[in-house]
C-alpha atoms as a PDB file:
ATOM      1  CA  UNK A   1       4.935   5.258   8.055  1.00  0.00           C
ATOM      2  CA  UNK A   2       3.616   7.734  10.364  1.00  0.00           C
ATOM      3  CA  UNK A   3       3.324  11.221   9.319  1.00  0.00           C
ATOM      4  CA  UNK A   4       6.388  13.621  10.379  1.00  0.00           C
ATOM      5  CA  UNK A   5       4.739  16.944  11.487  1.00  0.00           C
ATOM      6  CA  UNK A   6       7.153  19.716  11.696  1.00  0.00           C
ATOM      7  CA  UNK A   7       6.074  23.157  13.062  1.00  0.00           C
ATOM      8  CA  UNK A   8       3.713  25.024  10.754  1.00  0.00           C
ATOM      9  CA  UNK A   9       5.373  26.936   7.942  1.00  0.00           C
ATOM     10  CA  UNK A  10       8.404  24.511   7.824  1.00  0.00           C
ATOM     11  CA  UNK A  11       8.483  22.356   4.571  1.00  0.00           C
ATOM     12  CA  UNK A  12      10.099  19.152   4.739  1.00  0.00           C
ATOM     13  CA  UNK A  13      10.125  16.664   2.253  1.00  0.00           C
ATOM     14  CA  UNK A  14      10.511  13.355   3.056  1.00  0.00           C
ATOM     15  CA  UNK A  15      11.118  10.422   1.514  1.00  0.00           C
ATOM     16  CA  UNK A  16       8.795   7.046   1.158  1.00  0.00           C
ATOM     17  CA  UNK A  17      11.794   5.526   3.630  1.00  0.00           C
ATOM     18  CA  UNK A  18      11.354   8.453   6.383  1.00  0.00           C
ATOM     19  CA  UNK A  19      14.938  10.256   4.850  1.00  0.00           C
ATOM     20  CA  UNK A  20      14.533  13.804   4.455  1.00  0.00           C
ATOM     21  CA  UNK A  21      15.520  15.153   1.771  1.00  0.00           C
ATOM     22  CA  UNK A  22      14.545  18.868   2.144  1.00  0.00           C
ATOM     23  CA  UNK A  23      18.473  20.027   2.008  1.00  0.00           C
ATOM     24  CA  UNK A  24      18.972  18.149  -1.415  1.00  0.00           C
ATOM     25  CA  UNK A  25      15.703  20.390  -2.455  1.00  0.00           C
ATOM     26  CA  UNK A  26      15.685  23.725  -1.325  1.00  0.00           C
ATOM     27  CA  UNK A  27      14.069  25.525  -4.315  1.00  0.00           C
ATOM     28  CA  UNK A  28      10.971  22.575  -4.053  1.00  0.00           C
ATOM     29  CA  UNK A  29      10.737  23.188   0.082  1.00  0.00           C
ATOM     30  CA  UNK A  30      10.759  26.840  -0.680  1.00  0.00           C
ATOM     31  CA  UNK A  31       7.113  26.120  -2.934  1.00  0.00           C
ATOM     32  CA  UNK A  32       5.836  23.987  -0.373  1.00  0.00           C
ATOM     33  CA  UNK A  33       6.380  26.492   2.431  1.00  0.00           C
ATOM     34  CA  UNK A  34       4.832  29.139   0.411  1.00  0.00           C
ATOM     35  CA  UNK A  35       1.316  26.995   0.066  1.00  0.00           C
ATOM     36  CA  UNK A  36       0.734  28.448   3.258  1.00  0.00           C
ATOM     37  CA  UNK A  37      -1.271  25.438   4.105  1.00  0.00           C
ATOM     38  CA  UNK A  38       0.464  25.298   8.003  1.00  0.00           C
ATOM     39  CA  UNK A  39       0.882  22.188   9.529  1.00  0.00           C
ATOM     40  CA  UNK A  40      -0.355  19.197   6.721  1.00  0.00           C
ATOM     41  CA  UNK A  41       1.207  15.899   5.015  1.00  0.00           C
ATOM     42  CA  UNK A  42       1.022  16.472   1.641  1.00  0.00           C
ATOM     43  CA  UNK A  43       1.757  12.978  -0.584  1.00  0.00           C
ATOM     44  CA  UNK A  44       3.254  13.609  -3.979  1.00  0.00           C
ATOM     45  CA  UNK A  45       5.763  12.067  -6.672  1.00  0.00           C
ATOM     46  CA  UNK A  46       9.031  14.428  -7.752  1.00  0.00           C
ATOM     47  CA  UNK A  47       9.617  14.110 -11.193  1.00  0.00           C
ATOM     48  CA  UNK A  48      12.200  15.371 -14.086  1.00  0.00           C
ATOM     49  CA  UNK A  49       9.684  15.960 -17.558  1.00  0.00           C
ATOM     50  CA  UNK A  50      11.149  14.768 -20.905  1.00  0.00           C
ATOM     51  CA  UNK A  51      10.593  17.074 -24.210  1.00  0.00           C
ATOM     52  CA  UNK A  52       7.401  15.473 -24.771  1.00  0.00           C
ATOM     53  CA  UNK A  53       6.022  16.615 -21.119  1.00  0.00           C
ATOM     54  CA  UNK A  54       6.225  12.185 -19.977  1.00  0.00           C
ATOM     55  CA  UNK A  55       8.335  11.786 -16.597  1.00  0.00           C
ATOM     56  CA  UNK A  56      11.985  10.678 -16.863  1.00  0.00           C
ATOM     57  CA  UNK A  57      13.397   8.414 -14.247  1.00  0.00           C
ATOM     58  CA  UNK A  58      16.956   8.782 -15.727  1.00  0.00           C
ATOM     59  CA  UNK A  59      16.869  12.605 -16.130  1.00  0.00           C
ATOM     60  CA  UNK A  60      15.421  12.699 -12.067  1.00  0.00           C
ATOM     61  CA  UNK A  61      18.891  10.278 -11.362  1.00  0.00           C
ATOM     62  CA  UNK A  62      20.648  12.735 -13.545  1.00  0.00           C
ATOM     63  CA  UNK A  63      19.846  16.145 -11.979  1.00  0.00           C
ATOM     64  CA  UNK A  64      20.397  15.025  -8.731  1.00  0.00           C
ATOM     65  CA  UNK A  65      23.783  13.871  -9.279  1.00  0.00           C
ATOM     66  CA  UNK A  66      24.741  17.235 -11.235  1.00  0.00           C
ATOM     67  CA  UNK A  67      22.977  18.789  -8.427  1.00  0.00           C
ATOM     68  CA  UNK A  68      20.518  20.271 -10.970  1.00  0.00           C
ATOM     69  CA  UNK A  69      17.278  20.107  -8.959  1.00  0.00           C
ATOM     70  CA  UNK A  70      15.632  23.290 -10.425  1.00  0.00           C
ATOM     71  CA  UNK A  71      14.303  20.864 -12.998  1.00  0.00           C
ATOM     72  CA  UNK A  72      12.103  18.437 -10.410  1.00  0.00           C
ATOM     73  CA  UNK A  73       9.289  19.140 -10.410  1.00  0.00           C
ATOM     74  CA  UNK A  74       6.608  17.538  -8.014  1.00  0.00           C
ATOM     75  CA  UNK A  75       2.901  16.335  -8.497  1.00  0.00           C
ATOM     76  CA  UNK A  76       0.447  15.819  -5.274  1.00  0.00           C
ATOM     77  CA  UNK A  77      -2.288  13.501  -5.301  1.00  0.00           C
ATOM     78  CA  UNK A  78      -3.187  13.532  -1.794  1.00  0.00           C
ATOM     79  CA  UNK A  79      -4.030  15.117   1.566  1.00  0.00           C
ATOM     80  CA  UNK A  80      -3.944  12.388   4.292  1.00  0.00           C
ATOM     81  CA  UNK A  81      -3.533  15.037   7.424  1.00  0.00           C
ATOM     82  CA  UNK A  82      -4.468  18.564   7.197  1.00  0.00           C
ATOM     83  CA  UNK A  83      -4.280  21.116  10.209  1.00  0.00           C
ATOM     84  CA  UNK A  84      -4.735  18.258  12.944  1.00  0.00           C
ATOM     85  CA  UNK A  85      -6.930  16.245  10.996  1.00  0.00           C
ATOM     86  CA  UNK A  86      -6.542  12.807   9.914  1.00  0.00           C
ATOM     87  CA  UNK A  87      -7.830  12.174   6.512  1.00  0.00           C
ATOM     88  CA  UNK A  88      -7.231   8.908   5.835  1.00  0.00           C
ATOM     89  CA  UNK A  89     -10.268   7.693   6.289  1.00  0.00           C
ATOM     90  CA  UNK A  90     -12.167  10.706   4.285  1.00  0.00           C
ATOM     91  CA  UNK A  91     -12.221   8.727   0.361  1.00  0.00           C
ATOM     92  CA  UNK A  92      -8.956   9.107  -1.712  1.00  0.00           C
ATOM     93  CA  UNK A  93     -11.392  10.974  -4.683  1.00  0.00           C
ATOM     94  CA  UNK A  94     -12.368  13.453  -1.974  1.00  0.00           C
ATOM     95  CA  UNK A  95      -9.070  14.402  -0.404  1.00  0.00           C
ATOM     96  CA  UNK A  96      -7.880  14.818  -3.783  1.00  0.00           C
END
């Protein structure tokens, strides 16, 4: 899917489908915005940690259907555009 680029200083998240979810998120699009990275795609995997600090599918179901989503929190692992430039061919190990 090709990369959505909003205006710079807008975090959106959007989903592997292209469905953004940025409304269902606010406190998480709030962090993003305040990277103050400007205009970049930013890949990453929302999660809800268990006790033991492990990711938990059921408690990420969970909190959004109580509408709990102070407790996602999300991991990036890579940078395929940054400020107009197209990473993907830069190595994964590098742009991570």
């Amino acid at each position: 899917m090709p990369p959505v680029d909003p205006a710079p200083g807008i975090g959106r998240l959007i989903t592997r489908g292209g469905h953004d979810w940025t409304s269902k998120m606010k406190s998480l699009a709030a962090a993003v915005e305040a990277l103050g990275v400007g205009s970049a795609w930013i890949d990453g995997e929302i999660v809800v940690l268990s006790e033991d600090g492990t990711p938990d599918f059921n408690a990420l179901q969970n909190a959004f259907d109580a509408a709990a989503t102070e407790r996602i929190r999300c991991f990036f692992f890579d940078l395929p555009f940054f400020v107009g430039y197209d990473l993907r061919k830069v190595p994964l190990e590098v742009r991570r």
